[in-house]
PDB file of N, CA and C in Angstrom:
ATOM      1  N   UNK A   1      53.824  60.706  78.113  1.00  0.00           N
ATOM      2  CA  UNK A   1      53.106  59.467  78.403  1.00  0.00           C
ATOM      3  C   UNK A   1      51.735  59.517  77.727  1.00  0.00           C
ATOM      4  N   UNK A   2      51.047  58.576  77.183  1.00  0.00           N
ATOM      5  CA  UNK A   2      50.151  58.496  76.469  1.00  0.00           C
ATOM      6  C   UNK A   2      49.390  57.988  77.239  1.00  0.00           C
ATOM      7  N   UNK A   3      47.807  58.226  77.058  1.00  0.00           N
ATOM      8  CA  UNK A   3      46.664  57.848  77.825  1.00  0.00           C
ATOM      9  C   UNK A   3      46.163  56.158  77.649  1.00  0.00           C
ATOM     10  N   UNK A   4      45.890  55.952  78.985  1.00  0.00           N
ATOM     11  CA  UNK A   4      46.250  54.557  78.864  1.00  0.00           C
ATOM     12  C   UNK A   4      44.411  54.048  79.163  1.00  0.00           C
ATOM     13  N   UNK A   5      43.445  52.741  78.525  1.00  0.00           N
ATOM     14  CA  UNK A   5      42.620  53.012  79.239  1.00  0.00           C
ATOM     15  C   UNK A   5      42.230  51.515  79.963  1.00  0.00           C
ATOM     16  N   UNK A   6      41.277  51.301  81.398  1.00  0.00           N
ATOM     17  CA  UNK A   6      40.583  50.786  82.130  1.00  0.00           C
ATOM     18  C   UNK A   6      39.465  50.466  82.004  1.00  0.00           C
ATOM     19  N   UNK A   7      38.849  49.338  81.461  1.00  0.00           N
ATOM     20  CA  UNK A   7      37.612  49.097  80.884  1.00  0.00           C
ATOM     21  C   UNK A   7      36.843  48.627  81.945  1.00  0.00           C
ATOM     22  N   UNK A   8      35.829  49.058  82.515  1.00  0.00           N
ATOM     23  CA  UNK A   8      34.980  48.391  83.370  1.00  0.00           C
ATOM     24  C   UNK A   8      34.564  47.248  82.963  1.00  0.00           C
ATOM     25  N   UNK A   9      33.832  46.303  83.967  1.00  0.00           N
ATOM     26  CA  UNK A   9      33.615  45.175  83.473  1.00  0.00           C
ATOM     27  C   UNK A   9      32.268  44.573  82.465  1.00  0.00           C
ATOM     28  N   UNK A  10      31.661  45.759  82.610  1.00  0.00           N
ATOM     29  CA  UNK A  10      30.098  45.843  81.799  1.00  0.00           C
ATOM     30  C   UNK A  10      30.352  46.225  80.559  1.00  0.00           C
ATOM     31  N   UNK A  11      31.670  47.107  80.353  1.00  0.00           N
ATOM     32  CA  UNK A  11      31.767  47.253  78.679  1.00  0.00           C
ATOM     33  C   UNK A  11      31.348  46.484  77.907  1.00  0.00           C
ATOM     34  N   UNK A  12      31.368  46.522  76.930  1.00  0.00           N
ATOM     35  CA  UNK A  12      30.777  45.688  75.574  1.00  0.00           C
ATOM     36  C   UNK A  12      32.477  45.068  74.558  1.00  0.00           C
ATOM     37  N   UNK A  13      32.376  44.093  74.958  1.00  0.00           N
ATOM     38  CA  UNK A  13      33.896  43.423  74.179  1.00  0.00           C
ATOM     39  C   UNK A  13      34.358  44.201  72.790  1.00  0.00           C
ATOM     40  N   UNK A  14      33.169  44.841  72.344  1.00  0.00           N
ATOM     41  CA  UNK A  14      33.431  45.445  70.734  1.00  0.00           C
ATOM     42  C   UNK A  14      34.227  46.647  70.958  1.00  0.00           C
ATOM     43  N   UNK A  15      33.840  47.366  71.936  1.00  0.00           N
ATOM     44  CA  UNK A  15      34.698  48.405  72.789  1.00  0.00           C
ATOM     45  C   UNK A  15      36.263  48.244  72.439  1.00  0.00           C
ATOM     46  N   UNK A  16      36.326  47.338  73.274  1.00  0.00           N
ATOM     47  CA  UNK A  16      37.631  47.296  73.916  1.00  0.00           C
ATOM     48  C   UNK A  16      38.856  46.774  72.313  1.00  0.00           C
ATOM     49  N   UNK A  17      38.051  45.416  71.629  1.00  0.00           N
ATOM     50  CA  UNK A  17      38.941  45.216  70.070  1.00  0.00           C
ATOM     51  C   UNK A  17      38.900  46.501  69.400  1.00  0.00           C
ATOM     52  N   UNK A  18      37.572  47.175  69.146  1.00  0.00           N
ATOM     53  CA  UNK A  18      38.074  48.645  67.968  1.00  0.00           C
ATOM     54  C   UNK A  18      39.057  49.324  68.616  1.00  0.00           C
ATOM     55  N   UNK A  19      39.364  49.786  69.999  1.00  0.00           N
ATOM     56  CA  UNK A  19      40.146  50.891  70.270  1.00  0.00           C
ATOM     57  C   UNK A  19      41.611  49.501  70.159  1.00  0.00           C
ATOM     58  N   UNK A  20      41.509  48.690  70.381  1.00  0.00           N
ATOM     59  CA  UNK A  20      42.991  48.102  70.102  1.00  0.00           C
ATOM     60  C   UNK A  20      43.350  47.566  69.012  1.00  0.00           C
ATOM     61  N   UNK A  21      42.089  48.087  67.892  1.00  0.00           N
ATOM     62  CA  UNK A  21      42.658  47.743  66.450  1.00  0.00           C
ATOM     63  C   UNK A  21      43.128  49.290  66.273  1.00  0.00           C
ATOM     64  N   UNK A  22      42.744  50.346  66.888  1.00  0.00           N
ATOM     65  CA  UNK A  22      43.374  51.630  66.435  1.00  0.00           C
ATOM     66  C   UNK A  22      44.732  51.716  67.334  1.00  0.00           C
ATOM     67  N   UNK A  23      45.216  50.871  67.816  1.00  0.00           N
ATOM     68  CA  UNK A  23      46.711  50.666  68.712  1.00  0.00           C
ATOM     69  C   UNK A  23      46.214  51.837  70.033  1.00  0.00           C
ATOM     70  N   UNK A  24      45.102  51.679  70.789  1.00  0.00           N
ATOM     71  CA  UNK A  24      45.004  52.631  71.927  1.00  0.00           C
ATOM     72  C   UNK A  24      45.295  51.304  73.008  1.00  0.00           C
ATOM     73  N   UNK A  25      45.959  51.574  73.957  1.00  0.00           N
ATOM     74  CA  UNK A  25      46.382  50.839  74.820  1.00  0.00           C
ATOM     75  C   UNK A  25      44.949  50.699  76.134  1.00  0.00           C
ATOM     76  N   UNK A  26      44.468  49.259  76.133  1.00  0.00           N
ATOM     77  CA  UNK A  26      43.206  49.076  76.682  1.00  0.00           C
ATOM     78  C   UNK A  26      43.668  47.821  77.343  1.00  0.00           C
ATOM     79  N   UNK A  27      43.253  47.895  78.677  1.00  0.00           N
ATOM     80  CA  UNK A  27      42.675  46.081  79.578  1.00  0.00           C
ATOM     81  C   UNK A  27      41.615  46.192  80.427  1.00  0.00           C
ATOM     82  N   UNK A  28      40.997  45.375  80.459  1.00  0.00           N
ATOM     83  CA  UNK A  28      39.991  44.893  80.760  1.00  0.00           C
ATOM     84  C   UNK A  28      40.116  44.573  82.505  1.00  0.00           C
ATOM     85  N   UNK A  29      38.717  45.107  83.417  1.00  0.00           N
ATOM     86  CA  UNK A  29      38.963  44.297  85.056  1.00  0.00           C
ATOM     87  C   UNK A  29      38.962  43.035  84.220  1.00  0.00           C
ATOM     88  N   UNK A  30      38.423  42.599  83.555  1.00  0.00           N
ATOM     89  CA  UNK A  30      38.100  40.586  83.859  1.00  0.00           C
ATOM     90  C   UNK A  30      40.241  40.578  83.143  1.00  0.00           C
ATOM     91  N   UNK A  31      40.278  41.034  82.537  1.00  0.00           N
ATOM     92  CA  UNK A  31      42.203  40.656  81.980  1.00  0.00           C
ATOM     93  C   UNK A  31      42.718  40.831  83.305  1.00  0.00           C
ATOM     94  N   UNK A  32      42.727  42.035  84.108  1.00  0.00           N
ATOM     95  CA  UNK A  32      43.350  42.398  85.627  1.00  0.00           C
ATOM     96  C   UNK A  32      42.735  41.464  86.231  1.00  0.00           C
ATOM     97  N   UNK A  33      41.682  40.547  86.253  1.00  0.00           N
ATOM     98  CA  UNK A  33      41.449  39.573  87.605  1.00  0.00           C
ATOM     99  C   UNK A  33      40.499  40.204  88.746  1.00  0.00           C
ATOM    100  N   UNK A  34      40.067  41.461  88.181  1.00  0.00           N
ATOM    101  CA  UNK A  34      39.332  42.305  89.196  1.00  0.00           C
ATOM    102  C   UNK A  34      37.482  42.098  88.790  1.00  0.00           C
ATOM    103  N   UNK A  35      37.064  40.998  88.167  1.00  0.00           N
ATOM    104  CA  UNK A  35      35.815  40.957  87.895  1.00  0.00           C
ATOM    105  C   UNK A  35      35.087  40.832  89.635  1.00  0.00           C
ATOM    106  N   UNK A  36      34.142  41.457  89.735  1.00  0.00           N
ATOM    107  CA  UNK A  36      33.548  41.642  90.714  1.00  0.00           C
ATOM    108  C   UNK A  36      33.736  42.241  92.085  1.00  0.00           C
ATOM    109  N   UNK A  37      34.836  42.767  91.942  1.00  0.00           N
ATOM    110  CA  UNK A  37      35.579  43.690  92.997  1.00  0.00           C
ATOM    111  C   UNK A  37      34.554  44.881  93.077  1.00  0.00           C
ATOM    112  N   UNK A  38      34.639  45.436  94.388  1.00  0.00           N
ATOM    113  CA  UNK A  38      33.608  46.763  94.545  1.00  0.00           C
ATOM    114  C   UNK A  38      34.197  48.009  93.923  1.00  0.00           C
ATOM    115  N   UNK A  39      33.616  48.843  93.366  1.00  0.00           N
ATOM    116  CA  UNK A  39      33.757  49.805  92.231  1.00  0.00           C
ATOM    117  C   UNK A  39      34.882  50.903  93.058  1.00  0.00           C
ATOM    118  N   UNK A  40      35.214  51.559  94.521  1.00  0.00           N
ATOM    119  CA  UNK A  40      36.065  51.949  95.086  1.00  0.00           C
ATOM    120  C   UNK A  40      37.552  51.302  94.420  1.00  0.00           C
ATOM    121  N   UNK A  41      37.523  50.324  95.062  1.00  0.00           N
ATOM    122  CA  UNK A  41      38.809  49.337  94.650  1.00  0.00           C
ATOM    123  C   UNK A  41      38.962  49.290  93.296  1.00  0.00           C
ATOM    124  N   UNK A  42      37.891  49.059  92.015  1.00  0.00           N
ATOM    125  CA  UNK A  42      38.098  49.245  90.849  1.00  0.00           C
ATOM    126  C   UNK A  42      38.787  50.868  90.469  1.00  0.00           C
ATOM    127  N   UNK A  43      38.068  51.379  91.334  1.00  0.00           N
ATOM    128  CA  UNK A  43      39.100  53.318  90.896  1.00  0.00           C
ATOM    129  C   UNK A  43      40.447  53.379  90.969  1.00  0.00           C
ATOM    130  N   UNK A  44      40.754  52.548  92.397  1.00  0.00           N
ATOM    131  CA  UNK A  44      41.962  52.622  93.085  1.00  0.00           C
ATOM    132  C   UNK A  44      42.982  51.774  92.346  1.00  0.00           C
ATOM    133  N   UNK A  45      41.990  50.709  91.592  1.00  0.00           N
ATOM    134  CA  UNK A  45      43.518  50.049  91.064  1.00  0.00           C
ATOM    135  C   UNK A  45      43.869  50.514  89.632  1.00  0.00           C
ATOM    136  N   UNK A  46      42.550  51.237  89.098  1.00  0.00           N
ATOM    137  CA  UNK A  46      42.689  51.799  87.807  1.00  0.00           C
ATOM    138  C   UNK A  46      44.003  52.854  87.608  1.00  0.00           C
ATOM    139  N   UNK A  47      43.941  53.558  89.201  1.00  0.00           N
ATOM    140  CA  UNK A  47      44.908  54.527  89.453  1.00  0.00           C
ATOM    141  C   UNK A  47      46.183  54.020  89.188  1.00  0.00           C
ATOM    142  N   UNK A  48      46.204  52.964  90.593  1.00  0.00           N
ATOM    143  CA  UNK A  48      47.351  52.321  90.734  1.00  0.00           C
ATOM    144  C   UNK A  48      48.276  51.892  88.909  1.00  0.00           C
ATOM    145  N   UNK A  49      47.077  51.740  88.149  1.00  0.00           N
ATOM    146  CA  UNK A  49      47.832  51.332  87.186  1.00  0.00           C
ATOM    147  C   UNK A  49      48.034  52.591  85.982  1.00  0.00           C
ATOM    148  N   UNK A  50      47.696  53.323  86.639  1.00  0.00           N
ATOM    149  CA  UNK A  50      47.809  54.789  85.833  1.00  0.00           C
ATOM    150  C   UNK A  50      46.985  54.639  84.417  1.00  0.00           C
ATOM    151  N   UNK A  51      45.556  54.217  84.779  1.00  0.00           N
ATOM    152  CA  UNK A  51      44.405  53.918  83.535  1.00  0.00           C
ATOM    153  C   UNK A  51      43.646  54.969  84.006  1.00  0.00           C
ATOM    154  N   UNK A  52      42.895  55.661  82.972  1.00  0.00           N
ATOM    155  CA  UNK A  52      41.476  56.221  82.635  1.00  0.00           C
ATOM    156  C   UNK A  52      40.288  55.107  82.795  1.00  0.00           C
ATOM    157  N   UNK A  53      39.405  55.062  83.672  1.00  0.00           N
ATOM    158  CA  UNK A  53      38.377  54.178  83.966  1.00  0.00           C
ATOM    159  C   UNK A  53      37.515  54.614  82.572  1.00  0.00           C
ATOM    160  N   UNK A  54      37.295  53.565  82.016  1.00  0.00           N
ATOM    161  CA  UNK A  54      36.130  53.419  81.152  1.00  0.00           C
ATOM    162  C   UNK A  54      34.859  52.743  81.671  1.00  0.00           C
ATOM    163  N   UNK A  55      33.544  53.570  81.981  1.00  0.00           N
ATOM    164  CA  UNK A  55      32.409  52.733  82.510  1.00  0.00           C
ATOM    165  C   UNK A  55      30.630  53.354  81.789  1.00  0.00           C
ATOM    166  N   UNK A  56      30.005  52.646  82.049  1.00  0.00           N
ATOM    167  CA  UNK A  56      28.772  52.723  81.680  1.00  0.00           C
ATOM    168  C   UNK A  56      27.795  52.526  83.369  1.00  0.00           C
ATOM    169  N   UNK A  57      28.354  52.589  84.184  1.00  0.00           N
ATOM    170  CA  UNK A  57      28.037  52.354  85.611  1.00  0.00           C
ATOM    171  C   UNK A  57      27.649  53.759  86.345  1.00  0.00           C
ATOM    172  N   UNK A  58      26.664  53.721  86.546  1.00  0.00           N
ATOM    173  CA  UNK A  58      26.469  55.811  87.017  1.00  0.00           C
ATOM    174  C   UNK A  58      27.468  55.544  88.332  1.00  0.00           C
ATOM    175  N   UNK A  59      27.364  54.556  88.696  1.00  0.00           N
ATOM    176  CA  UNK A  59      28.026  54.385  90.622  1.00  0.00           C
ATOM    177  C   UNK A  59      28.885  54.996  90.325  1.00  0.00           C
ATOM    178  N   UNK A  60      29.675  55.168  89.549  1.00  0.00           N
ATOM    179  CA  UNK A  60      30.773  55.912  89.538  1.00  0.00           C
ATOM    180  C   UNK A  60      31.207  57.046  89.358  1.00  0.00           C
ATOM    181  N   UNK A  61      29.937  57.791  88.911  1.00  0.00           N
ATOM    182  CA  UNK A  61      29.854  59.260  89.201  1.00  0.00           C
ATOM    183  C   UNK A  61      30.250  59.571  90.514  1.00  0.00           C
ATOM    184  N   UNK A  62      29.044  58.788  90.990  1.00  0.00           N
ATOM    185  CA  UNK A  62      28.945  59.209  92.773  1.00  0.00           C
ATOM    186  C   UNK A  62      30.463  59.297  93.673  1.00  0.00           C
ATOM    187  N   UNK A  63      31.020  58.052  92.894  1.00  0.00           N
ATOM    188  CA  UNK A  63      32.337  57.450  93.725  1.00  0.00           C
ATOM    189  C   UNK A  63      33.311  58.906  93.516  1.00  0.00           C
ATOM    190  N   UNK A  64      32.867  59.007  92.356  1.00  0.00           N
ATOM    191  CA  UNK A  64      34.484  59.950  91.534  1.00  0.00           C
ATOM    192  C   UNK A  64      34.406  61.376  92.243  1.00  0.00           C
ATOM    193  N   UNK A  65      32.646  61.722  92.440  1.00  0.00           N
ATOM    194  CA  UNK A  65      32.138  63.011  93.391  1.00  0.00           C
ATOM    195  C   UNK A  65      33.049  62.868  94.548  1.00  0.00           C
ATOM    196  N   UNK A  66      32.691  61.790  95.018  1.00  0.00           N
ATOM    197  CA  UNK A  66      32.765  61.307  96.309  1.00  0.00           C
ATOM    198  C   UNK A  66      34.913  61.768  96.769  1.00  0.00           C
ATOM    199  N   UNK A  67      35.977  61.288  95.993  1.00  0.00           N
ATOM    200  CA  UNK A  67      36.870  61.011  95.888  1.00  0.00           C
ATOM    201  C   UNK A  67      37.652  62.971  95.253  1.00  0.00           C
ATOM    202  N   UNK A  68      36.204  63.111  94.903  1.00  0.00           N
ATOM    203  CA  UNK A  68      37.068  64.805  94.407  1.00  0.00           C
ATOM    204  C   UNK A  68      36.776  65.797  95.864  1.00  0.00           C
ATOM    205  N   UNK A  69      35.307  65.275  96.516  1.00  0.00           N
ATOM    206  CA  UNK A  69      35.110  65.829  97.483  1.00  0.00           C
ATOM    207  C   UNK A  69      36.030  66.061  98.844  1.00  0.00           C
ATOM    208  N   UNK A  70      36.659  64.565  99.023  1.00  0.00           N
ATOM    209  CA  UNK A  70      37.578  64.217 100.152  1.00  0.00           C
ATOM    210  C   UNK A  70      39.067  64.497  99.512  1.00  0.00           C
ATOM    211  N   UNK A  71      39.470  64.997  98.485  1.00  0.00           N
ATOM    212  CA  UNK A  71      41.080  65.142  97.782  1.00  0.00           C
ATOM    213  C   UNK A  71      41.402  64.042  97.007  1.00  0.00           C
ATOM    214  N   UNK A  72      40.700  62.811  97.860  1.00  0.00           N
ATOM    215  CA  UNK A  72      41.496  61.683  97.057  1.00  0.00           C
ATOM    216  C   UNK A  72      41.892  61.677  95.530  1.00  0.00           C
ATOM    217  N   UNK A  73      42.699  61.487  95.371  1.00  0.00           N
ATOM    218  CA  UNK A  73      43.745  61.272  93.845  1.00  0.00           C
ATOM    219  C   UNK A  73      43.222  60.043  93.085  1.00  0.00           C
ATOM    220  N   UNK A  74      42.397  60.619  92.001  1.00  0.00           N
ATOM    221  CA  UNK A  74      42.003  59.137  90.518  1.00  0.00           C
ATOM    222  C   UNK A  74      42.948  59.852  88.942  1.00  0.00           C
ATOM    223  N   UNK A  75      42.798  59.128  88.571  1.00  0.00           N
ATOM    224  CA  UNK A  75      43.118  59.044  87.239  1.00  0.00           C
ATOM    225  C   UNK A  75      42.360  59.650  86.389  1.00  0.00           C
ATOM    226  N   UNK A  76      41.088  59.327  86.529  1.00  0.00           N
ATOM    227  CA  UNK A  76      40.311  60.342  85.981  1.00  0.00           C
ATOM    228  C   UNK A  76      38.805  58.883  85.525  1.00  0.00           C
ATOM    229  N   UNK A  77      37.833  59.636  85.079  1.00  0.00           N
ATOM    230  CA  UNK A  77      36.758  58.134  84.914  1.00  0.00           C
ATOM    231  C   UNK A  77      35.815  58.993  84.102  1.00  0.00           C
ATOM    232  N   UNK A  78      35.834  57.871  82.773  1.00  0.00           N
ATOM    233  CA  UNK A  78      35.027  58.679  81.255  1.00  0.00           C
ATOM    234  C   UNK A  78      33.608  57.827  81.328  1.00  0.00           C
ATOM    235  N   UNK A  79      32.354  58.405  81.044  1.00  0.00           N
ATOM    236  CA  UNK A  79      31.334  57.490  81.185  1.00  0.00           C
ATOM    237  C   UNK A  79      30.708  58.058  80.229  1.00  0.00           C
ATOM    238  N   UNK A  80      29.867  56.569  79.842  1.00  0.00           N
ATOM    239  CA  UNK A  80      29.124  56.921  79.187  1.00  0.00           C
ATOM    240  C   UNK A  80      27.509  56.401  79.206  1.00  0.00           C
ATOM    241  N   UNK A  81      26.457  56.680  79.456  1.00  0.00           N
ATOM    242  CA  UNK A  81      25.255  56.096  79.487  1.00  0.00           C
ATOM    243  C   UNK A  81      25.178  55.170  78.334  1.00  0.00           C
ATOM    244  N   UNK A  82      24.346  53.749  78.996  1.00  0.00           N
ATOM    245  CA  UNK A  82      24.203  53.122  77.315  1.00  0.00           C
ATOM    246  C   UNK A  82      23.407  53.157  76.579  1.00  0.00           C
ATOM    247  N   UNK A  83      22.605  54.221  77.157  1.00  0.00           N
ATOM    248  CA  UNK A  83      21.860  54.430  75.873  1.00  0.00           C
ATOM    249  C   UNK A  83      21.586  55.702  75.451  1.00  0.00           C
ATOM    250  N   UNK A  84      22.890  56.299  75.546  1.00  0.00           N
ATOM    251  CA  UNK A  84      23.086  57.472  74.707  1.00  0.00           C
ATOM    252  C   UNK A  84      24.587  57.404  73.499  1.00  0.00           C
ATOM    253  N   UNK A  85      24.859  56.451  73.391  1.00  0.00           N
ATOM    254  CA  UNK A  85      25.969  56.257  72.711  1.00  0.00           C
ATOM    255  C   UNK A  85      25.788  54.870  72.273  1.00  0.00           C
ATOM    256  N   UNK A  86      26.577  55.037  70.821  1.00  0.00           N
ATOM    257  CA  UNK A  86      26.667  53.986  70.169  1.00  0.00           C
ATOM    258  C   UNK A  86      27.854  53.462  70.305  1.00  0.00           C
ATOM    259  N   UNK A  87      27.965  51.938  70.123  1.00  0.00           N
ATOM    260  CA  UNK A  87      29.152  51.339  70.155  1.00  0.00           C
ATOM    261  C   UNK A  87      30.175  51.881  69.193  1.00  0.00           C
ATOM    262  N   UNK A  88      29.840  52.349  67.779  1.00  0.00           N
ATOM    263  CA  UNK A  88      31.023  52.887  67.114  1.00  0.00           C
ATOM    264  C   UNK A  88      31.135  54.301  67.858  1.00  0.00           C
ATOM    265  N   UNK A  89      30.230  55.132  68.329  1.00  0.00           N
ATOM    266  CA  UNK A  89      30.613  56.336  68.798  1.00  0.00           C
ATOM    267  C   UNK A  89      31.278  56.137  69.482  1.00  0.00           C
ATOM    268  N   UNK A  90      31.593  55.234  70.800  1.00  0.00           N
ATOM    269  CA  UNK A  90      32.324  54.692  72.290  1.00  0.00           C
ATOM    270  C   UNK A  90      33.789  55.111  71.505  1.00  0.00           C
ATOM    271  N   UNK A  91      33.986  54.401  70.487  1.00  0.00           N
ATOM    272  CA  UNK A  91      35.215  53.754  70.389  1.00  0.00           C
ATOM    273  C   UNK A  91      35.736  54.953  69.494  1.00  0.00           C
ATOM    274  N   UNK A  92      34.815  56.100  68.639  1.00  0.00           N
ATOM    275  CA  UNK A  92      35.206  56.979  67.681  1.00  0.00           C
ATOM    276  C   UNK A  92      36.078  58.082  68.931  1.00  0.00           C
ATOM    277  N   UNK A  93      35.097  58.386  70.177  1.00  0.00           N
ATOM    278  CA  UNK A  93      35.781  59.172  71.229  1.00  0.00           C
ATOM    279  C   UNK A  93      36.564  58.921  71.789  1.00  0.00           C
ATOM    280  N   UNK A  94      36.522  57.268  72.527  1.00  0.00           N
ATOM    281  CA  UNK A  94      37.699  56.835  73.342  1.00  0.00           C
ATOM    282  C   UNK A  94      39.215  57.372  72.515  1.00  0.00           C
ATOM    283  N   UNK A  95      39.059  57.034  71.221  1.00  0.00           N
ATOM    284  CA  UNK A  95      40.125  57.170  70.635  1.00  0.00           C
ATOM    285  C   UNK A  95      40.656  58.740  70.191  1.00  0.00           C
ATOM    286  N   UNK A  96      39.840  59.661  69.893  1.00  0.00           N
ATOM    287  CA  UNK A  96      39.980  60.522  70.478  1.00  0.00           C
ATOM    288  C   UNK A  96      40.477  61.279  71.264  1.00  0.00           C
ATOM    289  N   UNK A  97      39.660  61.035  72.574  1.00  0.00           N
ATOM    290  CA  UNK A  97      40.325  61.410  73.971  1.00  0.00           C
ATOM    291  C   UNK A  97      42.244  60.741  73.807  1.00  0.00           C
ATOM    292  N   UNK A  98      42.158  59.737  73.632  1.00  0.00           N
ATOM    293  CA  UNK A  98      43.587  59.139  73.727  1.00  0.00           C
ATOM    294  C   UNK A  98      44.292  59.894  73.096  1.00  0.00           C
ATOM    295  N   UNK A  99      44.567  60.196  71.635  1.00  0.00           N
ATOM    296  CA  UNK A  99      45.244  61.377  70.968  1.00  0.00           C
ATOM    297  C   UNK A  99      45.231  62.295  71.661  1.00  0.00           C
ATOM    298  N   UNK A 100      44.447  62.929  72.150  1.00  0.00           N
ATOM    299  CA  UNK A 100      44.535  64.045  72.046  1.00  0.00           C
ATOM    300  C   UNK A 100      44.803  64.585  73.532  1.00  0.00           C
ATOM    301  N   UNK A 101      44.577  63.598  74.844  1.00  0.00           N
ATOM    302  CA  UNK A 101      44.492  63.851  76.344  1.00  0.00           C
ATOM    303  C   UNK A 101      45.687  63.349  76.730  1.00  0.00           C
ATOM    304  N   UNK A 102      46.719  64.237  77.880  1.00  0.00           N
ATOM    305  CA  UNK A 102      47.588  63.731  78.451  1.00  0.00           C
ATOM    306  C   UNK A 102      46.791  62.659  79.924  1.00  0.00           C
ATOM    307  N   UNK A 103      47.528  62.056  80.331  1.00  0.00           N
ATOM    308  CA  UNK A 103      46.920  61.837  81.555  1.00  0.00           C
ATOM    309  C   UNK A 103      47.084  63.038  82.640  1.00  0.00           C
ATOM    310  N   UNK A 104      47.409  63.849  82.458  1.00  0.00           N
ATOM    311  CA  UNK A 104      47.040  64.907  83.740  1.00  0.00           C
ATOM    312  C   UNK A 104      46.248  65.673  83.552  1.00  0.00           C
ATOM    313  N   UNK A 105      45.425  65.630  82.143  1.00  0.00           N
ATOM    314  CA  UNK A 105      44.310  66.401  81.478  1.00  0.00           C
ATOM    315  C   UNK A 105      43.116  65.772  82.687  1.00  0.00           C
ATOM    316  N   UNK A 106      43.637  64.340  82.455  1.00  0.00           N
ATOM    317  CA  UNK A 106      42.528  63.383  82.874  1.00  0.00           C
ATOM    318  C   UNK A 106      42.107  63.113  84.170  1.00  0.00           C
ATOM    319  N   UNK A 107      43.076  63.533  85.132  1.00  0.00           N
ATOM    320  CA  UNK A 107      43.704  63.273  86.624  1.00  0.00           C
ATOM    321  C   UNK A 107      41.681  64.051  87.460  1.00  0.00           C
ATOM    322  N   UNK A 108      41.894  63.304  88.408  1.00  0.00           N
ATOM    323  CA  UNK A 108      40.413  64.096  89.155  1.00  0.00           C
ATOM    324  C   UNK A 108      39.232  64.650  88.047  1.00  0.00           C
ATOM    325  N   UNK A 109      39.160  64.226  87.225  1.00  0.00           N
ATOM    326  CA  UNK A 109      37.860  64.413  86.214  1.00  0.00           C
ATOM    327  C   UNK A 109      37.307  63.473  85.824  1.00  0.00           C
ATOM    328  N   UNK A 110      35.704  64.027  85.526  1.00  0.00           N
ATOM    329  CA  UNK A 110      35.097  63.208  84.774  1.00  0.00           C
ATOM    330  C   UNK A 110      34.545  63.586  83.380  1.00  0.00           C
ATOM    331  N   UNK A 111      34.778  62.812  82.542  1.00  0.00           N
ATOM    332  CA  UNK A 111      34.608  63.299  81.261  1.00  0.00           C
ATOM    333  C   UNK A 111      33.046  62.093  80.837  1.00  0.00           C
ATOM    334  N   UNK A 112      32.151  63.012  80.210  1.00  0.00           N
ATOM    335  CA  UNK A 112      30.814  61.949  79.872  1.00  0.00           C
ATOM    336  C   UNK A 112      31.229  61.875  78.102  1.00  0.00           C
ATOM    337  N   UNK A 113      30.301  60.862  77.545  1.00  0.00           N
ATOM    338  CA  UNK A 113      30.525  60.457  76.288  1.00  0.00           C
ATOM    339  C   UNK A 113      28.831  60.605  75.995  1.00  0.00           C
ATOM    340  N   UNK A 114      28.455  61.056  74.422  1.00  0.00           N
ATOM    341  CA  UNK A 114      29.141  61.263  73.675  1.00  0.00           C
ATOM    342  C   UNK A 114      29.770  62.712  73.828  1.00  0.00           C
ATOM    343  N   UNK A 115      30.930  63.217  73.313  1.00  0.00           N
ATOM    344  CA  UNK A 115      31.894  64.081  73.052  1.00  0.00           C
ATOM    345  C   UNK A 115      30.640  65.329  72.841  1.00  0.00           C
TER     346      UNK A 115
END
């Protein structure tokens, strides 16, 4: 199974077209219907859909702490500060990670960007 990814909703649209001009399989919360949902529920459905959370949101450090602390089961959630990464870097790693990560690489981790 190939790594699938979950774009938070703050991404940057340029994001999400480069990695799906390199054929990496990407949707968007606002495509899922989940724009403004609380960031818990954004983990949970990322799971549910067997996605890698893509975010620029620190909350989600905390959450992902939070969720490794109690057992709970994620998918895994890649972040990146925005202003330590460039939009072509985002998309040089995302794609990356995708080659090269199973999803059980990804399962209960957090991976930061840049690489």
């Amino acid at each position: 199974m190939t790594l699938a990814f979950y774009m938070d909703e703050h991404i940057h649209k340029s994001i999400t077209i480069g990695l799906r001009q390199r054929g990496i399989d990407v949707i968007t919360v606002q495509e899922d219907n989940y724009t403004g949902k609380a960031d818990p529920i954004i983990l949970e459905r990322a799971t549910e859909l067997q996605r890698v959370i893509f975010t620029q949101d620190e909350d989600f450090l905390v959450l992902a702490n939070r969720f490794q602390a109690q057992g709970i089961y994620f998918t895994g959630v890649i972040f990146a500060h925005q202003q330590d990464v460039t939009v072509g870097n985002c998309i040089r790693d995302l794609e990356l990670i995708a080659q090269v990560c199973e999803p059980q690489d990804c399962m209960n981790c957090v991976q930061y960007l840049p690489l």
